[in-house]
Structure formats: structure tokens, C-alpha cells
Protein backbone atom coordinates (compact mmCIF):
# COMPACT_ATOMS: atom_id res chain seq x y z
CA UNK A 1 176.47 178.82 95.08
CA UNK A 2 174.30 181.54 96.99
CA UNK A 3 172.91 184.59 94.86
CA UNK A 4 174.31 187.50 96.00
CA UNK A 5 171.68 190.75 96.34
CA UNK A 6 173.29 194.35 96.57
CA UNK A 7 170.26 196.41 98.27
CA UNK A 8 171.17 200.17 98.47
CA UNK A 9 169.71 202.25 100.28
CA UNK A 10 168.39 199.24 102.52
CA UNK A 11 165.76 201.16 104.70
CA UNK A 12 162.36 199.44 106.05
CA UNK A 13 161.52 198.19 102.30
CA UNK A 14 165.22 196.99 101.78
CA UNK A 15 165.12 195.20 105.47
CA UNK A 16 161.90 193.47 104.69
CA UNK A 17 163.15 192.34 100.85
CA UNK A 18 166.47 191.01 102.69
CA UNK A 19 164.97 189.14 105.02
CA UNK A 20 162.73 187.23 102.01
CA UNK A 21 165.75 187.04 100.10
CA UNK A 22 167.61 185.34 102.78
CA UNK A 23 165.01 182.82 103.66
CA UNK A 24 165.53 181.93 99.68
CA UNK A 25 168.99 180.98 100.53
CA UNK A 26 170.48 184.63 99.23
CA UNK A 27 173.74 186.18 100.12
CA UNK A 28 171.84 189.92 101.22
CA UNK A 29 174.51 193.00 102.03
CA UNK A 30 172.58 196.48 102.32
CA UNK A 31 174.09 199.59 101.82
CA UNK A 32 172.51 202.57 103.53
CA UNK A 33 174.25 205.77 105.22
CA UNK A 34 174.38 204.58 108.97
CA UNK A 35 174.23 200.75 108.51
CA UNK A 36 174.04 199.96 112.35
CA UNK A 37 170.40 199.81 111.90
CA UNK A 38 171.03 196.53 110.17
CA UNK A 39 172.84 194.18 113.16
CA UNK A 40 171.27 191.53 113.78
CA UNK A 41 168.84 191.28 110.87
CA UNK A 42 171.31 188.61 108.81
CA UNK A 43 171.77 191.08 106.62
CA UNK A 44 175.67 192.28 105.77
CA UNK A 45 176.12 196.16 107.14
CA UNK A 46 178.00 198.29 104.75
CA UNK A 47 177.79 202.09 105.55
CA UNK A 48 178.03 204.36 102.27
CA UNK A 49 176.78 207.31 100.62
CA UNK A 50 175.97 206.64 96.85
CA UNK A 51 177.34 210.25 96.26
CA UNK A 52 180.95 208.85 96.87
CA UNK A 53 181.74 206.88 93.50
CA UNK A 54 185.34 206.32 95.94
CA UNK A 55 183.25 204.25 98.16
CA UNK A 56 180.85 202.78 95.54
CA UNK A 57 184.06 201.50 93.77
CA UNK A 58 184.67 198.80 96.82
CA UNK A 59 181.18 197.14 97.14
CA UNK A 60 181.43 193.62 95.96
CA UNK A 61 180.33 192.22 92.31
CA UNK A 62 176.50 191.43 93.29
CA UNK A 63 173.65 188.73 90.95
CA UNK A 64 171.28 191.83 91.50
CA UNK A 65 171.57 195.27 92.73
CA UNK A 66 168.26 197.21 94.36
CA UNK A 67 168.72 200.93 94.13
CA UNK A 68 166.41 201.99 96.74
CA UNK A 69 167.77 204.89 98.29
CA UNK A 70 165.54 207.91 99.30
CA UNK A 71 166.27 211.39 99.35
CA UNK A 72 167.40 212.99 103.51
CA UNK A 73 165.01 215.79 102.76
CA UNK A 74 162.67 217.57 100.83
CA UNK A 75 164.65 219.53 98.39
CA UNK A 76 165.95 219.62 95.12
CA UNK A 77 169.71 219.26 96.11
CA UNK A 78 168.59 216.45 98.01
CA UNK A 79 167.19 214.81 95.28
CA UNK A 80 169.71 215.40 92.64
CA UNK A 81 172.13 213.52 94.56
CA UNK A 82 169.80 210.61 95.69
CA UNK A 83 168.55 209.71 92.05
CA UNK A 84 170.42 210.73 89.26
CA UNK A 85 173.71 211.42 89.72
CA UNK A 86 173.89 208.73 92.80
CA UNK A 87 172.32 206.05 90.36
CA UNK A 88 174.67 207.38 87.51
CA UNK A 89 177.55 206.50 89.87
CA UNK A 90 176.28 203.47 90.56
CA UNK A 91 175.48 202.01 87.24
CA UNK A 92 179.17 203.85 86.10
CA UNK A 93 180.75 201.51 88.50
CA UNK A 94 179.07 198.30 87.83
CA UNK A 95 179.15 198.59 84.33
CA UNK A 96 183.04 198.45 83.75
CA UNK A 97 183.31 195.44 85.52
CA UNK A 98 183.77 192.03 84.40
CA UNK A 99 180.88 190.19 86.92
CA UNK A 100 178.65 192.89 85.80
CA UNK A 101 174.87 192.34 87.57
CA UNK A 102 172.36 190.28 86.20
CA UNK A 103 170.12 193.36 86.38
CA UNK A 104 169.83 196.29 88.26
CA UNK A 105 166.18 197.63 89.91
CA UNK A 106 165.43 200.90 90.50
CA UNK A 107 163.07 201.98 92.72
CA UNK A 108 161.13 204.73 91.46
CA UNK A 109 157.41 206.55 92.08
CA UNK A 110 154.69 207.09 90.23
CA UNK A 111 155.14 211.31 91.27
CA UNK A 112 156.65 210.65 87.60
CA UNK A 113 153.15 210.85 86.37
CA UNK A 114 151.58 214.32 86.44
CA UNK A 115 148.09 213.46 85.30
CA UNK A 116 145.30 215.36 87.67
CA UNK A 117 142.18 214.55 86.07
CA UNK A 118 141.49 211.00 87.57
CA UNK A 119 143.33 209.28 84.56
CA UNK A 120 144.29 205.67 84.33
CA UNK A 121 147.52 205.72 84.20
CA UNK A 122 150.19 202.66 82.89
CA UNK A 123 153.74 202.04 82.20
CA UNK A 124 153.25 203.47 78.63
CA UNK A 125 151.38 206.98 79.94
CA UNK A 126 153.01 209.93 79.48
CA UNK A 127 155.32 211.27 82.25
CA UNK A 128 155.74 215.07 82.58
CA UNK A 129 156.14 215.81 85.98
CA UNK A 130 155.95 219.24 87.25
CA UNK A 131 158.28 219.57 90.42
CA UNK A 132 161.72 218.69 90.96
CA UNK A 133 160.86 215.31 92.67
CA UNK A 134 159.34 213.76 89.77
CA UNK A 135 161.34 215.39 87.03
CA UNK A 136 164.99 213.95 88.69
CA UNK A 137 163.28 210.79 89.24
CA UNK A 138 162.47 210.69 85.36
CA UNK A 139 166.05 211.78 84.79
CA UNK A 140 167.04 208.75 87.32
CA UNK A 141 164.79 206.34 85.49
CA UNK A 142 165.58 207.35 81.87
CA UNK A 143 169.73 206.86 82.77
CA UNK A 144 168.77 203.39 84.10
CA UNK A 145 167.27 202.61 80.95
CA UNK A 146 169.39 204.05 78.56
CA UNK A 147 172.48 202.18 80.39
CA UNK A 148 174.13 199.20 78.73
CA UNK A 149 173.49 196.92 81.49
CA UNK A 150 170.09 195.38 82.02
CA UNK A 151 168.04 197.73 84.21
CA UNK A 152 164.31 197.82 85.37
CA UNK A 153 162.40 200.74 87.05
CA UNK A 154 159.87 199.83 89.56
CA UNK A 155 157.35 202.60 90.29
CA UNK A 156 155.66 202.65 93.52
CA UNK A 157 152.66 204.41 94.29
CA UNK A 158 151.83 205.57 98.42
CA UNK A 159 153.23 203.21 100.51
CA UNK A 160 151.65 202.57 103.56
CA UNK A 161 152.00 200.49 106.03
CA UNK A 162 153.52 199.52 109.94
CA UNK A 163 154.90 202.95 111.25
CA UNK A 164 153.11 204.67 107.83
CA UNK A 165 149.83 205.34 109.33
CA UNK A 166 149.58 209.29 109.15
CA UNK A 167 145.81 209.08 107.55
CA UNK A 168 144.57 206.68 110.46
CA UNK A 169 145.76 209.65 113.28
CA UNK A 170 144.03 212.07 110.84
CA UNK A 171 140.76 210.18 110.92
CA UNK A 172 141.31 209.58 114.26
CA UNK A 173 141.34 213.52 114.74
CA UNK A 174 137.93 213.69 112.81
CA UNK A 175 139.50 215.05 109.78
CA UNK A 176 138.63 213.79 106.53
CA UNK A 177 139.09 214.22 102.15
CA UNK A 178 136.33 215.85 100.71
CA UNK A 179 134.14 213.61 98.08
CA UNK A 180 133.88 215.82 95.84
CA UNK A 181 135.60 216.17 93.03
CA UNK A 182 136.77 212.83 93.70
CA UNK A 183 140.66 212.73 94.14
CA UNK A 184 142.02 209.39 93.58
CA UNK A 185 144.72 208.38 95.43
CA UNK A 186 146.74 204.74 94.79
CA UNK A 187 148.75 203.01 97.20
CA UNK A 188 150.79 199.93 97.89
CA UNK A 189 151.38 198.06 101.60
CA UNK A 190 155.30 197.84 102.34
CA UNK A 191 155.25 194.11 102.47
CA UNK A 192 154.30 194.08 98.57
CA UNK A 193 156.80 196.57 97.98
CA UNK A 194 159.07 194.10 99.33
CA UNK A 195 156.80 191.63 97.93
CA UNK A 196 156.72 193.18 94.24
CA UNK A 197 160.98 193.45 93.92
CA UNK A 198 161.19 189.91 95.56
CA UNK A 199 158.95 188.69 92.74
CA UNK A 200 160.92 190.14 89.73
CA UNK A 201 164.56 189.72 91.19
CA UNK A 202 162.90 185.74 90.94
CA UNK A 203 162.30 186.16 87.21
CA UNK A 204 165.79 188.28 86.47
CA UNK A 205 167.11 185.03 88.49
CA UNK A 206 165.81 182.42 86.39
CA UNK A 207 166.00 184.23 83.04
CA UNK A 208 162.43 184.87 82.38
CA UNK A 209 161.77 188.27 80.70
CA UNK A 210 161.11 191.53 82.09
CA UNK A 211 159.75 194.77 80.96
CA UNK A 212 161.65 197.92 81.77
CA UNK A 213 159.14 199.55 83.88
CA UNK A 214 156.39 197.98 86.40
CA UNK A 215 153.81 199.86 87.89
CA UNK A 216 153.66 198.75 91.40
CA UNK A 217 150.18 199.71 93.44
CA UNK A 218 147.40 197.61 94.69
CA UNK A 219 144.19 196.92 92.72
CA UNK A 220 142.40 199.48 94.26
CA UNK A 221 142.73 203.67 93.30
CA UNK A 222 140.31 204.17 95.15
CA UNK A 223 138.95 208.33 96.39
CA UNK A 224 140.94 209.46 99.17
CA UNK A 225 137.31 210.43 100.52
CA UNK A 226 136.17 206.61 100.70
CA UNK A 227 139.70 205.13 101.98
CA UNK A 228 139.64 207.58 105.07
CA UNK A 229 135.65 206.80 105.08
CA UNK A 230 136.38 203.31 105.48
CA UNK A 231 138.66 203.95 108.41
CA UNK A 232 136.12 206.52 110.04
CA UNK A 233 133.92 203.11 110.21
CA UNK A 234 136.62 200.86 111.40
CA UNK A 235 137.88 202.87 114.29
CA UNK A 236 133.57 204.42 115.05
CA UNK A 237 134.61 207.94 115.01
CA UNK A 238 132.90 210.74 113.51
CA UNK A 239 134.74 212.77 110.65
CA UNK A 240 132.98 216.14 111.11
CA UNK A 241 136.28 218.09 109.67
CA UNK A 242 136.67 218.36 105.88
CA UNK A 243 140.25 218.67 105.28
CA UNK A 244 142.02 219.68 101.85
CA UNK A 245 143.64 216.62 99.85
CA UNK A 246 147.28 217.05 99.74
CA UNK A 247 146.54 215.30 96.57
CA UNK A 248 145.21 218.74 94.63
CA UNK A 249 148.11 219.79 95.24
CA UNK A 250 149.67 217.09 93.13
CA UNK A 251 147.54 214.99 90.91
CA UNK A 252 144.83 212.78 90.49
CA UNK A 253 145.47 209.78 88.53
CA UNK A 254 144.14 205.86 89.12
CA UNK A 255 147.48 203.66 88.96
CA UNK A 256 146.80 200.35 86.65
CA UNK A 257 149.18 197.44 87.50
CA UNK A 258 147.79 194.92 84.87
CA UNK A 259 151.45 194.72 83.78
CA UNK A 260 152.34 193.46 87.19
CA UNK A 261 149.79 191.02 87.44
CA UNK A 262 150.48 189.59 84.10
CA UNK A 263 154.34 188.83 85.51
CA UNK A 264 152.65 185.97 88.28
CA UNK A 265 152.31 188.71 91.30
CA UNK A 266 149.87 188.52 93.50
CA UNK A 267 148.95 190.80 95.83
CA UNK A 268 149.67 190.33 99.52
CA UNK A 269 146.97 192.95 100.40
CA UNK A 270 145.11 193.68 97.09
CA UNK A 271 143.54 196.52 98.27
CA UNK A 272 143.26 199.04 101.45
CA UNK A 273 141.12 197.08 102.90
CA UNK A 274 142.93 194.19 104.01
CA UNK A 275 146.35 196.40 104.32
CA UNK A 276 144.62 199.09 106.52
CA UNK A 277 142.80 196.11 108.44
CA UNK A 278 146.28 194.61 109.40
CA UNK A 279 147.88 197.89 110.57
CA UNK A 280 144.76 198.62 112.51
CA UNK A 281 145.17 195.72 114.34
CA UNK A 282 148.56 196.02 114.61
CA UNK A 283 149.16 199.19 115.62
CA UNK A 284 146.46 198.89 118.19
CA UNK A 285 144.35 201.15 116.66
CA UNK A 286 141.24 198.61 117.27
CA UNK A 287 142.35 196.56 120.44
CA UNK A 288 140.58 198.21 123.09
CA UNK A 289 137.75 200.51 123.55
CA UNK A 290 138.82 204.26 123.66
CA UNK A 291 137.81 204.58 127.62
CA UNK A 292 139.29 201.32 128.70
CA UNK A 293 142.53 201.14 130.06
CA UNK A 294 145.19 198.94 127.85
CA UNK A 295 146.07 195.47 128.46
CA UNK A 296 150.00 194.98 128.68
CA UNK A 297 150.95 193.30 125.41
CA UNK A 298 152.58 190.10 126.33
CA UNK A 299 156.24 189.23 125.31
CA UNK A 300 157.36 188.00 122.14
């Protein structure tokens, strides 16, 4: 009998799990506020807003439920109803049921962390965030884990990736981090977002343990400075304009995922390297010469 996966708040990340999941033979519906985004992908369409515990009540029992949903905007309203109380309702409903999940996965982000010093930070670090994005998605996380049913937080760091490529156009300007102090910035490519929940619905799946929190980011917390450095070289440009790290404006902190890595992941892109590599190439970023004119890309 097929495994049925509940992904809410199916956006790009929840699209690209689906799509592994149903190559695995899963039974994938996603859940997102305008679901027409979602024909054609194999994926069942179900259009809902978490904030209606009316509408949560009629999803069907699901194996595994993927609370991914992200906040419409930037403000603390926003949030409150995205993470806490929407994951409240959701793990309300689910609970009193008698095919309750096997687990439930939240994903989460490591803005939970408010270290600024360039600390290496783990699952067992403390979490004190200042602003209202990182304090509801503590309050989100902590209901998760205090529920009855089995729950486990997944904490991503920047996700980059196809469509995510703000700091290319920025080094493309000639803009780029200063060196020093040395701001650390961590990161993760979408596909081992994707990758990362694939890997630990697996284990929930086959009963192998799980902790309550991962750390998801790549291998590499690496300075802003030498990540857009690295793309100055790639793309031959010239970075004459120092601009001002939106990171000292929230932390500084070096993201270790040894937890992760213990669990059997492994890294699709392990660092920015490879991950920026593949969106240079495709995006076109590196294709032709900046004077040429374009070739026509040829049909898929």
C-alpha cells in the first residue's frame, strides 16, 4: 500500500520533495494557498490556509505530514499565523485522530539562533532570538516538540538556489561583503532541502530513530566576503563596491550539521561551490561572453 505524504505549504521545496517522494512510489497531496501551481506536477492540489482549523479538519489521515509553509510577508502578524498558531492547528487536528501520522516535520530556520560572534552553532546551542521571526519560529518549534505526537524540527540555514540567485546579480553589479570582520554566513541548495526531508521522512518510514531537531546547511559557513569572492572570479568581474552585510544586521554564527551527517545524508552540493557552479550554469550566468549575442536555447 502507497505511503501517503501531507506537504503543507508545498512551495518550490515542497514541489521538489513531492516529486522524489513520488518517484519512491508515494501517495504526495500538497497543501498551499492557491494550489493551481501544482497541475501537472503528479502531485494532489488541495487549496487551504492553515489558519482555517475548518478546512484543516478535511485533509486526509497522511504516513507523514511536512509543515513547510512560509509567512506572505514580512511582519509579525504574518508570522504568528504561519508558525505557531497555524502549526498548533495543525498538530490539534491530527492529534485526535485515530490514523494519527507517523511523524510530523517542521520546517524551521536557523534565524532561531541569535549568536553574532562567528560561533559554531548545533542543535543543542542556545536559541534566543531577537526579532519576531525567530522568536515565533521558537514558539512554532517548541509546540511541535512538546506535542504528543512524534514531531521533528528541521532548521534550514540560506537557501539558495534556481530562481534564489540575488548575491550573483549583486556581484554582477560589482558589489561585494566586506572581509573584515569576517561575517559568516551558512547556506543550503534547495535540492538538499528537498534532499535533507526526503532523507529523514526515509528513516521515520522504516522506524529508525530520529532526533528532534536537525540542523540542515552545507559543510561550508563560509565569510560572505569569500562566497561573493568566489563568484566575482567565476563570472570575471571586478567587485570595486564594498557593500554592508545584511548579515550585521542579524548574526554571525557558522552552522554545524555533524548531526545530519551522522543520520546517512549526504550532501548533494556540499558546499557553495558546486551549488553556485550549477546555478551559474544554469541560469546562464556563464554561457556566453558579456558582448556576444545569446544563442537560442534549444527545446526541451
Amino acid at each position: 500500500m502507497k505511503k501517503t505524504t501531507l506537504i503543507l505549504g508545498c512551495g518550490d521545496i515542497g514541489t521538489q520533495l513531492g516529486q522524489q517522494l513520488l518517484d519512491a512510489g508515494h501517495r504526495v497531496i500538497g497543501a498551499r494557498r492557491s494550489a493551481s501551481a501544482l497541475e501537472g506536477t503528479g502531485i494532489e492540489p488541495v487549496s487551504l490556509d492553515v489558519a482555517d482549523a475548518a478546512a484543516v479538519a478535511t485533509l486526509p489521515d497522511a504516513d507523514i505530514v511536512v509543515y513547510a509553509v512560509t509567512a506572505d510577508r514580512f511582519e509579525e502578524s504574518a508570522y504568528e499565523a504561519a508558525y505557531p498558531q497555524g502549526l498548533k492547528t495543525v498538530i490539534s487536528e491530527f492529534a485526535q485522530r485515530e490514523a494519527a501520522p507517523k511523524r510530523i516535520f517542521f520546517v524551521s530556520s536557523t534565524s532561531v539562533y541569535a549568536q553574532q560572534g562567528g560561533e559554531e552553532v548545533d542543535e543543542t546551542s542556545p536559541t534566543e532570538p531577537n526579532g519576531f521571526s525567530g522568536t515565533l519560529m521558537r514558539e512554532a518549534e517548541q509546540a511541535l516538540l512538546d506535542a504528543t505526537l512524534s514531531g521533528t524540527v528541521v532548521r534550514l540555514s540560506g537557501i539558495y538556489g534556481p530562481g534564489r540567485d540575488r548575491l550573483i546579480r549583486q556581484v554582477k553589479e560589482g558589489r561585494i561583503a566586506a572581509a573584515n570582520p569576517p561575517m559568516y554566513s551558512n547556506r543550503i541548495h534547495r535540492d538538499d532541502c528537498a534532499g535533507v526531508l526526503g532523507h529523514l521522512i526515509g528513516l521515520a518510514l522504516d522506524d529508525k530513530p530520529l532526533e528532534p531537531i536537525y540542523l540542515a546547511s552545507d559543510g561550508d559557513a563560509a565569510p560572505l566576503h569569500e562566497v561573493m569572492a568566489w563568484i566575482a572570479q567565476r563570472l570575471k568581474v571586478e567587485t570595486p563596491e564594498v557593500i554592508q552585510s545584511p548579515l550585521r544586521r542579524r548574526s554571525s554564527k557558522r552552522c554545524n550539521n555533524a548531526r545530519l551527517i551522522e543520520s546517512g545524508y549526504r550532501f548533494h552540493y556540499p558546499s557553495f561551490r558546486e551549488g553556485y557552479e550549477d546555478v551559474l550554469k544554469q541560469g546562464g550566468f556563464l554561457d556566453t561572453p558579456a558582448k556576444a549575442k545569446p544563442k537560442p536555447k534549444a527545446k526541451a
